[in-house]
Protein backbone atom coordinates (compact mmCIF):
# COMPACT_ATOMS: atom_id res chain seq x y z
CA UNK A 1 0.13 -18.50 2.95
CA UNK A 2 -0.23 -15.06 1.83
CA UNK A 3 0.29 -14.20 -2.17
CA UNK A 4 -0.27 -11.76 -4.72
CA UNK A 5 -1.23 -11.02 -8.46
CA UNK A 6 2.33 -11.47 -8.15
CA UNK A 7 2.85 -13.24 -5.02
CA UNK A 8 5.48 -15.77 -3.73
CA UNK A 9 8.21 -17.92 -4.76
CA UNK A 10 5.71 -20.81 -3.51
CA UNK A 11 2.69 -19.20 -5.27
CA UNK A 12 3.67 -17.00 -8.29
CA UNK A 13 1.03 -15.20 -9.83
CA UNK A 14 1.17 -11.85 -12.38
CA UNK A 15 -1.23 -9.24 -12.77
CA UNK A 16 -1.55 -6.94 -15.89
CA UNK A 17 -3.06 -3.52 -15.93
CA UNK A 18 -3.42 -1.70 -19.02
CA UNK A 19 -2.90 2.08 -19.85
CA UNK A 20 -5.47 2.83 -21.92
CA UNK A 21 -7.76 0.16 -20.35
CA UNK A 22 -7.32 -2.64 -17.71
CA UNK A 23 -6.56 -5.95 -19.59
CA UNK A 24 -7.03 -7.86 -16.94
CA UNK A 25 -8.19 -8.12 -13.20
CA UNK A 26 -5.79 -7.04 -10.65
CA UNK A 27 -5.85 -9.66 -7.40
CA UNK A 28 -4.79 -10.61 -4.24
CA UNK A 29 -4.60 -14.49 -3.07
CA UNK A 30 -4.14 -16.39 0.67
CA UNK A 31 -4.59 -19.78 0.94
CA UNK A 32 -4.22 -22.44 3.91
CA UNK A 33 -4.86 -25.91 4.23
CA UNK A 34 -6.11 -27.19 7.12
CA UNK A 35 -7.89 -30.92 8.79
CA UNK A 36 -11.01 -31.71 10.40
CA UNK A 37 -11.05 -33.83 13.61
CA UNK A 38 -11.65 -36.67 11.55
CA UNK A 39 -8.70 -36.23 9.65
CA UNK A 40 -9.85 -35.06 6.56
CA UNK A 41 -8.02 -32.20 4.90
CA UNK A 42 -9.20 -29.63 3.18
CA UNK A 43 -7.82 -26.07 1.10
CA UNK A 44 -9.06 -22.71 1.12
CA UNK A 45 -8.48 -19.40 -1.25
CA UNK A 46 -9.17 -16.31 -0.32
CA UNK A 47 -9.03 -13.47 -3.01
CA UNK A 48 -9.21 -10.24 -2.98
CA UNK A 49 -10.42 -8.56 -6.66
CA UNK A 50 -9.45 -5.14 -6.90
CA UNK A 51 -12.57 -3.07 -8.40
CA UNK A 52 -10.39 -0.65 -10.10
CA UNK A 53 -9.45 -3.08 -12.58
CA UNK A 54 -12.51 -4.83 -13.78
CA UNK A 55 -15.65 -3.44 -15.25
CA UNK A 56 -19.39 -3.06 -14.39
CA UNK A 57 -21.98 -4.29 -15.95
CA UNK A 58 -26.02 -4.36 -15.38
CA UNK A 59 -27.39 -7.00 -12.71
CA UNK A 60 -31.00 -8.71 -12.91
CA UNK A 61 -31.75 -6.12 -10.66
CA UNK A 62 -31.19 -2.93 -12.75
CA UNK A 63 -27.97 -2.49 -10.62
CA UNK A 64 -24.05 -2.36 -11.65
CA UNK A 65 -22.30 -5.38 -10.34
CA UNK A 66 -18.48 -6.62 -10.92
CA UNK A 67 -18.29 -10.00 -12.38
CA UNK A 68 -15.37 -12.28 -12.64
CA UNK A 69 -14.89 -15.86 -13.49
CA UNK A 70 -12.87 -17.68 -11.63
CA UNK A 71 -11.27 -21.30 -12.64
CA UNK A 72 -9.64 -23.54 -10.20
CA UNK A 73 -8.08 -27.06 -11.37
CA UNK A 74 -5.57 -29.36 -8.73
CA UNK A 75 -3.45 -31.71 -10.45
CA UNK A 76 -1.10 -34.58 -9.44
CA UNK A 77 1.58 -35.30 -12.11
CA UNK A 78 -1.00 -35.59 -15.70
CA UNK A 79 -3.99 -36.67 -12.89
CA UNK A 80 -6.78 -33.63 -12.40
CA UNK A 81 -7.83 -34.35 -9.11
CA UNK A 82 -10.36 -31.85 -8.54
CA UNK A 83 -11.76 -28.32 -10.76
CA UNK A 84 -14.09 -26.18 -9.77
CA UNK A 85 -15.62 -22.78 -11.90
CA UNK A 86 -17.70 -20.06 -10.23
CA UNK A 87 -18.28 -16.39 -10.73
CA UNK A 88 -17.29 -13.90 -7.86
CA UNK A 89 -19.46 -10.99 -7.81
CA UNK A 90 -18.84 -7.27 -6.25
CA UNK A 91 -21.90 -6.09 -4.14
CA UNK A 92 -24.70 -4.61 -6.62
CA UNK A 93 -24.71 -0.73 -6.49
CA UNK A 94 -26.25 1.93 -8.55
CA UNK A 95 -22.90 4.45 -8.16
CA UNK A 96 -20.12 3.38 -10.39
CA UNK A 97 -17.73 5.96 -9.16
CA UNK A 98 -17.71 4.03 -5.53
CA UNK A 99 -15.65 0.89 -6.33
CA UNK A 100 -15.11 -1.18 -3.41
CA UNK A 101 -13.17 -4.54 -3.44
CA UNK A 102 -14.48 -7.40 -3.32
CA UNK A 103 -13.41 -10.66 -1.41
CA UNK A 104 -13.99 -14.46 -2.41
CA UNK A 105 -13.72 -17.45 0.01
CA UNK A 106 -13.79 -21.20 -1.43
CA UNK A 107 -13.01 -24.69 0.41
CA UNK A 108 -12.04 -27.90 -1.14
CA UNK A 109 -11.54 -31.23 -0.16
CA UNK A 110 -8.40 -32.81 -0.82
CA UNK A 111 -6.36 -35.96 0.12
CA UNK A 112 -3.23 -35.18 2.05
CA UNK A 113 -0.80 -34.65 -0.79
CA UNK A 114 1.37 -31.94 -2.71
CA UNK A 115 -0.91 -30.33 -5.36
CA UNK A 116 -0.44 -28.23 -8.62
CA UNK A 117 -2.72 -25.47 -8.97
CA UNK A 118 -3.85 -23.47 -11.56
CA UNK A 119 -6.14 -20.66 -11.20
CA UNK A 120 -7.20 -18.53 -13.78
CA UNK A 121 -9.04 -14.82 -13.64
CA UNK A 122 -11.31 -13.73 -16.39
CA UNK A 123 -13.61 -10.21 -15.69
CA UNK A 124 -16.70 -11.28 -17.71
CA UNK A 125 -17.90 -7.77 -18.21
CA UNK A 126 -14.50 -6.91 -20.10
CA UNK A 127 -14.95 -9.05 -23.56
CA UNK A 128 -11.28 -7.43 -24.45
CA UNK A 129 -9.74 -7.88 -21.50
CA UNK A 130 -7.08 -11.10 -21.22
CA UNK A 131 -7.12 -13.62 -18.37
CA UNK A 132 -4.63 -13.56 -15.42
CA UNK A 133 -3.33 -16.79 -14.49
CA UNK A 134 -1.15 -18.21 -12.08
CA UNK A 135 0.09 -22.13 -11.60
CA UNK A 136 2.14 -23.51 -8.37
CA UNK A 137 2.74 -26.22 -5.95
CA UNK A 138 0.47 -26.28 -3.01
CA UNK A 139 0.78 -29.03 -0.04
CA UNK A 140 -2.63 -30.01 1.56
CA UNK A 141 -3.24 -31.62 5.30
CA UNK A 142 -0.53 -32.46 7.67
CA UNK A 143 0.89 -35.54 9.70
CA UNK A 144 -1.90 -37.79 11.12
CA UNK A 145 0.46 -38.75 13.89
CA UNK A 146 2.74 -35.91 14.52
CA UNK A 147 2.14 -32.60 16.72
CA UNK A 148 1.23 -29.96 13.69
CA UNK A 149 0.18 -26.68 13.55
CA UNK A 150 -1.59 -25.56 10.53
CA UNK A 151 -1.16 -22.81 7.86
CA UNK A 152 -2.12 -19.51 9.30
CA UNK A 153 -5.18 -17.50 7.68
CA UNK A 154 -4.80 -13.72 8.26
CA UNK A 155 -7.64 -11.86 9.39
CA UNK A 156 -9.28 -8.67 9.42
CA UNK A 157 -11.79 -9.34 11.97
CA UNK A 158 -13.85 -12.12 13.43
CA UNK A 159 -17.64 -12.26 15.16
CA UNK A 160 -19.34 -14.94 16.62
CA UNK A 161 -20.97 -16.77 13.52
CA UNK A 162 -24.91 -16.08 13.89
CA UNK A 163 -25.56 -17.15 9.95
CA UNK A 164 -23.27 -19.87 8.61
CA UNK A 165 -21.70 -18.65 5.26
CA UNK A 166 -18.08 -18.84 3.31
CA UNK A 167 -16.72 -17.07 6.17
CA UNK A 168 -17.64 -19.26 8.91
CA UNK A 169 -14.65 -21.65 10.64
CA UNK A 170 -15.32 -22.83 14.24
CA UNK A 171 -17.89 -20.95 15.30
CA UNK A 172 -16.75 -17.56 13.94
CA UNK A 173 -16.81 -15.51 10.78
CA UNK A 174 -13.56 -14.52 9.49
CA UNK A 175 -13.03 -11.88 6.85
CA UNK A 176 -9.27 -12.84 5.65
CA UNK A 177 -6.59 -10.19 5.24
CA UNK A 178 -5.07 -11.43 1.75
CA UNK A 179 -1.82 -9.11 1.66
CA UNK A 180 1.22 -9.71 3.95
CA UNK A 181 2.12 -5.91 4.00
CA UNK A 182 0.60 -3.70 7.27
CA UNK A 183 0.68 -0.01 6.09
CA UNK A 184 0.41 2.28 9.21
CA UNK A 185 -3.30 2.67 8.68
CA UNK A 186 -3.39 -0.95 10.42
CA UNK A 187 -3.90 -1.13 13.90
CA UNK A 188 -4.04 -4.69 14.70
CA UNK A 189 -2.64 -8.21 13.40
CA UNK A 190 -4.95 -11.03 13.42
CA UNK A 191 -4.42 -14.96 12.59
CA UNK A 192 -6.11 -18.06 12.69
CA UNK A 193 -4.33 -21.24 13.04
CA UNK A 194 -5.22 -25.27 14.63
CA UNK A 195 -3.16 -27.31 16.48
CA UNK A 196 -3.47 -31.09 15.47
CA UNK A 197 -2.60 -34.30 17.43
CA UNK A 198 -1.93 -32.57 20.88
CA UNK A 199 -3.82 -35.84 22.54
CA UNK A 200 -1.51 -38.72 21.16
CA UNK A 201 1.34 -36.04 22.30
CA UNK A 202 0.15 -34.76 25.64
CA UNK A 203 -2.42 -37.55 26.58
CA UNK A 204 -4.35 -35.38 29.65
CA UNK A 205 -1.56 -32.89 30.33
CA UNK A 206 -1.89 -29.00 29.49
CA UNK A 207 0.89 -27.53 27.66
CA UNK A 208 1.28 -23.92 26.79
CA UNK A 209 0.74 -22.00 23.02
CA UNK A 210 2.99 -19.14 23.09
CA UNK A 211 2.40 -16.44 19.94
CA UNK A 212 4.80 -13.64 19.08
CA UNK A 213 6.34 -11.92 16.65
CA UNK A 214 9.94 -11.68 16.13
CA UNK A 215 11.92 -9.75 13.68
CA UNK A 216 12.47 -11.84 10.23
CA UNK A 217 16.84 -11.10 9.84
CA UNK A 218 18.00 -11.75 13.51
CA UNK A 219 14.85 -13.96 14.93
CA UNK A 220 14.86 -11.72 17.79
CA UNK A 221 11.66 -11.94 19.72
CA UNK A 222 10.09 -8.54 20.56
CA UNK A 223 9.41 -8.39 24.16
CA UNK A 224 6.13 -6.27 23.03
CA UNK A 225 4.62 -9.02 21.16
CA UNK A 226 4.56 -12.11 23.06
CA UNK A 227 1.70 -14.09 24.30
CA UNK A 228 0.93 -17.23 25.79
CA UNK A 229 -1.87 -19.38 26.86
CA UNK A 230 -2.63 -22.72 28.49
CA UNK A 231 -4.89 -25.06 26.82
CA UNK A 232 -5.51 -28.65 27.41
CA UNK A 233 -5.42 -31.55 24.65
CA UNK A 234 -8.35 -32.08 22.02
CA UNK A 235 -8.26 -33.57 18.60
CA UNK A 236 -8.59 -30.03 16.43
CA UNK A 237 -7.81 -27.41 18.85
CA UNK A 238 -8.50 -23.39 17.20
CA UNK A 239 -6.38 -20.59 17.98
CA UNK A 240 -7.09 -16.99 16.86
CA UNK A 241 -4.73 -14.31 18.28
CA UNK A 242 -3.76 -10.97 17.39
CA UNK A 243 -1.51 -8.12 18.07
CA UNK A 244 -2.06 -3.90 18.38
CA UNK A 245 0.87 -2.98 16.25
CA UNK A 246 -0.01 0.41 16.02
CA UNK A 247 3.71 0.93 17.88
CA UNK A 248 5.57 -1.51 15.61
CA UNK A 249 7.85 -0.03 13.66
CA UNK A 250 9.13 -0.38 9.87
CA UNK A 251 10.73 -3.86 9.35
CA UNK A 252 10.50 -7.18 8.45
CA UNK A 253 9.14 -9.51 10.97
CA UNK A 254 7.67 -13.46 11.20
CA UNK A 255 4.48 -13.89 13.35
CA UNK A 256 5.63 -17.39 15.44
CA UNK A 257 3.15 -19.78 16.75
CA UNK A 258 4.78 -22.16 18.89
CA UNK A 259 3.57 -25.33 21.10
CA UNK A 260 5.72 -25.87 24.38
CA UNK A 261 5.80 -28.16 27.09
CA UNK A 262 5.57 -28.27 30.82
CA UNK A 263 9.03 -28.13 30.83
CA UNK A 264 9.38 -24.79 28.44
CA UNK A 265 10.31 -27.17 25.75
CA UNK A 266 9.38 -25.87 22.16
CA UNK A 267 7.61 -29.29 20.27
CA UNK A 268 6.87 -27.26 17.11
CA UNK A 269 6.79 -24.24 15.73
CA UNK A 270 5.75 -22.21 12.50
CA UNK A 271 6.76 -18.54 11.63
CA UNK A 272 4.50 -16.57 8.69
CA UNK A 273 6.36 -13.91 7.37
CA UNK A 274 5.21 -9.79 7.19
CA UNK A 275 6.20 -6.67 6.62
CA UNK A 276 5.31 -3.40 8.68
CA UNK A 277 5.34 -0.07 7.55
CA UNK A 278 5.46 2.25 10.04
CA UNK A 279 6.75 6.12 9.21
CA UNK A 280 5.50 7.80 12.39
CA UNK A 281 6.70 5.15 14.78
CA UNK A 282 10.07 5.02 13.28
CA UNK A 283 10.10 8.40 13.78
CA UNK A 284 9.04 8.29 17.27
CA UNK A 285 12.10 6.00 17.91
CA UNK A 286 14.57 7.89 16.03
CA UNK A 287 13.51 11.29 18.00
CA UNK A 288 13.69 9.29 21.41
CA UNK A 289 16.86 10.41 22.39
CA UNK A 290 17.22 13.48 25.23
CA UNK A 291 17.36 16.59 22.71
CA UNK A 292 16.14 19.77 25.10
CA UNK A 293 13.71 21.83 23.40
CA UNK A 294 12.60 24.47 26.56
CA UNK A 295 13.15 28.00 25.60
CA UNK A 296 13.28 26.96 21.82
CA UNK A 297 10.85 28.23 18.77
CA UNK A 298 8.70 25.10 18.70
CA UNK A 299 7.72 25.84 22.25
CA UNK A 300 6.21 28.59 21.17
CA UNK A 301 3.98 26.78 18.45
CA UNK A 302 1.07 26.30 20.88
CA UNK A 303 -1.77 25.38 18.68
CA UNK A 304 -1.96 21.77 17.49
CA UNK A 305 -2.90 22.45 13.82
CA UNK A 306 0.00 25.06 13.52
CA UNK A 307 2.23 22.56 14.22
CA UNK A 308 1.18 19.88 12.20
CA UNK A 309 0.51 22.47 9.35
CA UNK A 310 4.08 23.61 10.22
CA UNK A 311 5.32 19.90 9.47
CA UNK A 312 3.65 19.23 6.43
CA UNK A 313 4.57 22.21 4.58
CA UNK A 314 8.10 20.56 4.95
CA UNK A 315 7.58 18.05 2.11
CA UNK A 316 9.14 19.67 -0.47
CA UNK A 317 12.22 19.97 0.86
CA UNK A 318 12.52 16.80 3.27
CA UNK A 319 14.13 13.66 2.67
CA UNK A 320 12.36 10.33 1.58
CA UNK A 321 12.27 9.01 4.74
CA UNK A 322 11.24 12.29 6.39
CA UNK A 323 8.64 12.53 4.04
CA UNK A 324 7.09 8.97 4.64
CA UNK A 325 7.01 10.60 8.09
CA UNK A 326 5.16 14.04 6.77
CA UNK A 327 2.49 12.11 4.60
CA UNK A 328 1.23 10.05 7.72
CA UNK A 329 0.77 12.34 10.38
CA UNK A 330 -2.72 13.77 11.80
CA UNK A 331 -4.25 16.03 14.23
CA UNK A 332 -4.25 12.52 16.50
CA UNK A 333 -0.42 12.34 16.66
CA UNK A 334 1.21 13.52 20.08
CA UNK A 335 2.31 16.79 19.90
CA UNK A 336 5.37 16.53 21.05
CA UNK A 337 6.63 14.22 19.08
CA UNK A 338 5.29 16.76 16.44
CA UNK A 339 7.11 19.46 18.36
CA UNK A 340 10.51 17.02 18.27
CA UNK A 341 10.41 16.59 14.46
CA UNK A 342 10.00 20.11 13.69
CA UNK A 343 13.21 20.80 15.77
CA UNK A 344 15.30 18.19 14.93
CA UNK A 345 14.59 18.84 11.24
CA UNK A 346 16.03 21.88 11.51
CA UNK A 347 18.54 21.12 13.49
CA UNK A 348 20.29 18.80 11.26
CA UNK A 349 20.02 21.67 8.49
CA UNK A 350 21.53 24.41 10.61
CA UNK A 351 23.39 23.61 14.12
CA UNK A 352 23.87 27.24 14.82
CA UNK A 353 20.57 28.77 14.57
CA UNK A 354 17.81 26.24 14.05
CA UNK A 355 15.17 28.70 14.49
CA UNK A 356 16.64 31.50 11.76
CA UNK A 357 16.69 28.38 9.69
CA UNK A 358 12.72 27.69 9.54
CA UNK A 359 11.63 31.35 9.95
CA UNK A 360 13.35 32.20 6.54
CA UNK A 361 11.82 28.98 4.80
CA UNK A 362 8.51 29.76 6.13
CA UNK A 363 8.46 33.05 4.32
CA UNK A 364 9.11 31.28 1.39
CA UNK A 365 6.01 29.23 2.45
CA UNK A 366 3.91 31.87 3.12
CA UNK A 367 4.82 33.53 -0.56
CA UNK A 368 3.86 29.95 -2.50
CA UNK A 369 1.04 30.23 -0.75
CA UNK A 370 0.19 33.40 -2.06
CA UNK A 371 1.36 33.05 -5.58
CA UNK A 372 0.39 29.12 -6.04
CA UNK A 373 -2.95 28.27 -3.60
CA UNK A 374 -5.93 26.42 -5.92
CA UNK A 375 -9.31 25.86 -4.43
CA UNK A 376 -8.34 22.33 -3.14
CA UNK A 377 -4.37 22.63 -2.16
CA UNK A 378 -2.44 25.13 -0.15
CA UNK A 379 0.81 26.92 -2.59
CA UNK A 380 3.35 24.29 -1.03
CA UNK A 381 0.99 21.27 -2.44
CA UNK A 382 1.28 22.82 -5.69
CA UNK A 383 4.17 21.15 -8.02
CA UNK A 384 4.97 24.87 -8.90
CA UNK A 385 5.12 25.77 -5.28
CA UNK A 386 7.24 22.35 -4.24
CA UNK A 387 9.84 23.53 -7.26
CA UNK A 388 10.20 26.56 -5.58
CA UNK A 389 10.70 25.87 -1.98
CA UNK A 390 13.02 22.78 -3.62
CA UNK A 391 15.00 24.92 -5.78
CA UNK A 392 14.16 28.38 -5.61
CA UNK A 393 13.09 31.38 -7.86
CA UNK A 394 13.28 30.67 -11.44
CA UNK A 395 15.75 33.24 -12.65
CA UNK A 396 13.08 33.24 -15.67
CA UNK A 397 9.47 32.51 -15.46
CA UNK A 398 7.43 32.67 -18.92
CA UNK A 399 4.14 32.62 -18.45
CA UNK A 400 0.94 32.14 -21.54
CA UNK A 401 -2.43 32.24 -20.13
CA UNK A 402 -3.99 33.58 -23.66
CA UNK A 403 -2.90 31.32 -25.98
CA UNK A 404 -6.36 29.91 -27.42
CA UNK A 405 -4.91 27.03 -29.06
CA UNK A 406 -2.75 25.38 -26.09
CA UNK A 407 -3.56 24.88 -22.31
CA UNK A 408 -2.74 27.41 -20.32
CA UNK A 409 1.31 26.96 -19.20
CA UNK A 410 4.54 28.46 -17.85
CA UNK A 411 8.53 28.12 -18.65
CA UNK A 412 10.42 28.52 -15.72
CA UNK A 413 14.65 28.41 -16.41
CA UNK A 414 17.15 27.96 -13.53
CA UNK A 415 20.71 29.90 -14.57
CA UNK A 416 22.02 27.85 -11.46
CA UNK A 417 19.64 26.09 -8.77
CA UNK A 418 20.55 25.82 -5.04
CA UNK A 419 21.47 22.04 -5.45
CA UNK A 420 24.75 22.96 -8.49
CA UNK A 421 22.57 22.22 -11.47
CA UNK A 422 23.09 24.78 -14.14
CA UNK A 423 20.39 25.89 -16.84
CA UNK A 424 17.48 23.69 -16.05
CA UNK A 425 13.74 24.24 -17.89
CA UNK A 426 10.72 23.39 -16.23
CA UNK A 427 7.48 23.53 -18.43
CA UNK A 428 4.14 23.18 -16.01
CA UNK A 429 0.84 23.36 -17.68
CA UNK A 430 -3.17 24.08 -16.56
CA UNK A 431 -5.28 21.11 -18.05
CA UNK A 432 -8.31 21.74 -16.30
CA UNK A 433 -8.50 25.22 -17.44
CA UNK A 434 -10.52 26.21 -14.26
CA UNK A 435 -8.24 25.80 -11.18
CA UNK A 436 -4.78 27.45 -11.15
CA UNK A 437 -3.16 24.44 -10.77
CA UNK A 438 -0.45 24.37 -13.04
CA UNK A 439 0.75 20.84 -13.33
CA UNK A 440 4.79 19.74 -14.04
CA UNK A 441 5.04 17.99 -17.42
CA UNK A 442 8.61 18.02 -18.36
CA UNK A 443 12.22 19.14 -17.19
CA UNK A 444 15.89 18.68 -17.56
CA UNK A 445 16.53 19.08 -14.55
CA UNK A 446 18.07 15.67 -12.57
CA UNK A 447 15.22 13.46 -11.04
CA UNK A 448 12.45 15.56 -11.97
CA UNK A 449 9.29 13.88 -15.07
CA UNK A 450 10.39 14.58 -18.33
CA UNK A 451 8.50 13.82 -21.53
CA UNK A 452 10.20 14.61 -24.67
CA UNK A 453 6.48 14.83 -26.27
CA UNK A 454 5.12 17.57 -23.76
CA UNK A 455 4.59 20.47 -26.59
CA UNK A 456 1.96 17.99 -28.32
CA UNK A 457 0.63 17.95 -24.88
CA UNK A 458 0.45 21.27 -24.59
CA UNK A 459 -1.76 21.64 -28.04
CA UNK A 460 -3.69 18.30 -27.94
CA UNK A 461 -7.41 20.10 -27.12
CA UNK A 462 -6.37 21.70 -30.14
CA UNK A 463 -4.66 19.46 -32.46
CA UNK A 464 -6.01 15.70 -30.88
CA UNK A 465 -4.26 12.45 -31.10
CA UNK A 466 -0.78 12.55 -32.40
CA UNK A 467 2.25 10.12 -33.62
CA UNK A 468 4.12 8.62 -30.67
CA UNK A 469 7.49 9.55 -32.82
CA UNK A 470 6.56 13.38 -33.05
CA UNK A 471 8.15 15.36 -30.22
CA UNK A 472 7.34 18.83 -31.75
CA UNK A 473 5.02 21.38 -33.52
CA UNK A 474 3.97 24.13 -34.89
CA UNK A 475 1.56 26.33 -32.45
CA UNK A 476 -1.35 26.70 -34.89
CA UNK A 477 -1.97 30.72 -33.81
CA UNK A 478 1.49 31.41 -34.55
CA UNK A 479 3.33 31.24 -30.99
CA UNK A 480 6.68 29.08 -30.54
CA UNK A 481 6.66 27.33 -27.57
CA UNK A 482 9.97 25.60 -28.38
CA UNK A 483 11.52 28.94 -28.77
CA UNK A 484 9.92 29.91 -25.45
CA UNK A 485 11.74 26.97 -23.74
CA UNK A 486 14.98 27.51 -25.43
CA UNK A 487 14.85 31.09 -24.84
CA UNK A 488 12.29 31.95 -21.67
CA UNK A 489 12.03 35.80 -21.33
C-alpha cells in the first residue's frame, strides 16, 4: 500500500508547508504487511522525508544532518498494542544547498489482526515547526490456511544483500518506491510480493504466477505487460518482478499478480493501483497515424538540435497537453517523431499552408530572441517573450529602467489581443537587477497572475515590509506608476 502526506482513503495523512517557513515535514508513506514461514506476521513503513521541508542542524561530526522524530503507536479498540519512537536522519553533509531525500524503513511484529495507526512527524531541528500526523486502519498477516498473496512493496531497485540492514528481505536489498505516480523520467516498475500456503493448495504440483498490468477503468490487460513464470510449492515463496514502461502511456492502470493453475484457472489474485504519466509516448500514439511528410518543410530540418529547438520554442503558444509534450522531450527522442509533431502542430493551425504558418511564427521567435534573451534563457523562455508570441505586440510598451527607488519594470497595454480581449495591462518587473529578465507580476488580462498589491512590489527595496490591505503608493522620487498603468505611453 502506497500513501502520501496526504495519501489514501485507507491511509489518510496531511502535510503542511508554510510560506514564510515550512511548519512541518513534507512525507511520503508505503506500507505492507507480510508473514514469515512460520506464520508470524509482521508490518513495514517505508517513508520518504522530503529535505526541502525540514531543517539542518549540526551533527557530532561538525556536519549538517536532517533530523526528524518519528512516533509510531498500533491500537486495537482503547488496547495499545505496540509503539515505537526513533529519529530518521538525512545523510551528514557539509553543503546545505544539496538537499537530498531521505528514506526510512521499520518492521514490526504484529498478531494477525486489523490495526489503528497513528504516526506522527516532528523535524527536531525546527523548534517552531508543528507536527504532521496521520491515523488509519491497517490489516496485518493473512489466512493461515488459504492461498494468499501479500501486499506489494514498490521498488526502486534491488541487489543481492552482501550487508544485512533495514533494506534487506530474502536475500536482497530493496530501496522502496513510496509514491504510486511514474512521471516519464521512470523507466521501469518494480514490486515485491510472497505467495503463502501454495503447499496445502498444490501439494507437489507447479502452478504458474502470471504478473501484468492492466488498465484501472476497463481491466483490460495490456498485451505489453504480461509475464508469467512456473514455480513449484514452498511455505513463503518471494516474487520480485518488474516492467520497462518507458512505452506506457498516460493512464490509470493496476499492476495484477495472479496465481493460476494447471488448468489456467486463476486461485487468487491482487491488483495495486498506479498512475503513469507519459507526455512523449502519448504523443507518439496520437502521431501514429499515416500523415505523409516527404517533400514537406520539416524534411528539410536536418539537424537534430534544430528540430528539437524548433519544438520547444512552441510552448508559448501550444496547448496543455502539447506542452506536457514540449517540456519532456530531449536530444534522445526519435527524430521523427520530432519531425511528426512539428508538422502536425501546424497542421491543425493552418490546413492550407502549414509551412507559411511556422515560418511567420518563427520570425516572431527569432525577434523575442533578440529583444528578450538573459544569460540563462533564450527570448521565448522569457515571460515577456511567451506574452508576445501568445498575444502579440503590445500596442503600448512603457518601459522605467532609471527609477532609483523601484525595480526596474515595464507596462505593456493590449488595445485588442489576438485571442478578443480588449484593453489588457501587463506590468513585468526586473528583481534581480542584473539579468534582463523581466518577470510577470500582474495583469487583467483572462488566465494570466494578477496581484492587486504589485506597485508595493515594485517599491519594496525601497519602502520594505508593507500592510497586506495596502494595494497602492506613492513612488517616493515622484513617478506614478499607477498613472503609468492606467495611462501607458
Amino acid at each position: 500500500m502506497r500513501t502520501k502526506i496526504s495519501i489514501s482513503a485507507l491511509f489518510l495523512f496531511c502535510f503542511l508547508i508554510g510560506f514564510a517557513q515550512v511548519k512541518g515535514p513534507e512525507a511520503y508513506l508505503s506500507y505492507a504487511s507480510y508473514n514469515t514461514p512460520s506464520g508470524q506476521s509482521y508490518f513495514e513503513t517505508y517513508l520518504t522525508v522530503k529535505a526541502r521541508t525540514v531543517m539542518f542542524g549540526k551533527s557530532t561530526n561538525n556536519q549538517y544532518q536532517c533530523k526528524v522524530k518519528i512516533s509510531v503507536q498500533f491500537s486495537q479498540g482503547d488496547s495499545v498494542k505496540l509503539s515505537d519512537v526513533y529519529n530518521l536522519l538525512s545523510r551528514e553533509t557539509t553543503d546545505t544547498s544539496q538537499r537530498l531525500d531521505f528514506i526510512g524503513v521499520k518492521r514490526y511484529w504484529l498478531v494477525k489482526g486489523e490495526y489503528v495507526v497513528l504516526m506522527k512527524i516532528e523535524d527536531v531541528n525546527n523548534p517552531n515547526g508543528s507536527a504532521v500526523s496521520v491515523s488509519g486502519k491497517v490489516n496485518v498477516g493473512s489466512s493461515a490456511d488459504s492461498l494468499a498473496i501479500s501486499d506489494a512493496e514498490m521498488i526502486v531497485s534491488y541487489t543481492p544483500t552482501q550487508h544485512s540492514s533495514m533494506y534487506t528481505k530474502s536475500g536482497y536489498d530493496l530501496v522502496p518506491y513510496v509514491y504510486n505516480f511514474y512521471p516519464q523520467s521512470i523507466k521501469t516498475m518494480n514490486f515485491y510480493v510472497e505467495l503463502y500456503n501454495t503447499v496445502k493448495v498444490f501439494g507437489n504440483s507447479k502452478f504458474a504466477v502470471q504478473y501484468s498490468i492492466q488498465n484501472a477503468d476497463t481491466h483490460t490487460l495490456l498485451n505489453s505487460f504480461i509475464s508469467t513464470t512456473v514455480y513449484s510449492p514452498d511455505s513463503v515463496i518471494p516474487i520480485l518482478g518488474g516492467f520497462n514502461i518507458e512505452k506506457l502511456a498516460t493512464g490509470k492502470y493496476e499492476l495484477v499478480v495472479a496465481i493460476i493453475d494447471k488448468n489456467k484457472k486463476t486461485l487468487q489474485s491482487r491488483a495495486f493501483s498506479f498512475y503513469r504519466n507519459n507526455a512523449i509516448e502519448n504523443f507518439a500514439a496520437k502521431l501514429s497515424g499515416a500523415i505523409n511528410m516527404s517533400g514537406t518543410f520539416v524534411e528539410r530540418i536536418r539537424v537534430k538540435d534544430t528540430l528539437l529547438e524548433d519544438v520547444k520554442c512552441l510552448s508559448p503558444i501550444a496547448s496543455m497537453d502539447e506542452r506536457g509534450f514540449i517540456e519532456q522531450v530531449s536530444p534522445k527522442d526519435d527524430t521523427a517523431l520530432l519531425r511528426r509533431f512539428l508538422y502536425t502542430f501546424w497542421l491543425a493551425r493552418n490546413p492550407g499552408s502549414a509551412e507559411q504558418a511556422w515560418l511567420d511564427y518563427y520570425a516572431q521567435v527569432k525577434l523575442v530572441n533578440k529583444l528578450f534573451t538573459t544569460v540563462n534563457k533564450k527570448g521565448y523562455q522569457s515571460d515577456r517573450g511567451r506574452v508576445y508570441l501568445q498575444y502579440g505586440a503590445p500596442s503600448q510598451r512603457d518601459k522605467e529602467t532609471i527609477n532609483p527607488d523601484s525595480y526596474p519594470y515595464e507596462i505593456w497595454e493590449y488595445y485588442k489581443m489576438n485571442d478578443g480581449q480588449v484593453d489588457k495591462k501587463f506590468v513585468f518587473y526586473e528583481p534581480s537587477l542584473a539579468t534582463n529578465d523581466f518577470v510577470l507580476l500582474h495583469s487583467t488580462a483572462r488566465g494570466e497572475v494578477q496581484n492587486r498589491q504589485w506597485q508595493m512590489v515594485l517599491y519594496k527595496q525601497t519602502v520594505g515590509p508593507y500592510s497586506v490591505d495596502q494595494n497602492s503608493m506613492e513612488d517616493p522620487s515622484g513617478e506614478d506608476s499607477q498613472d503609468q498603468f492606467s495611462n501607458p505611453r
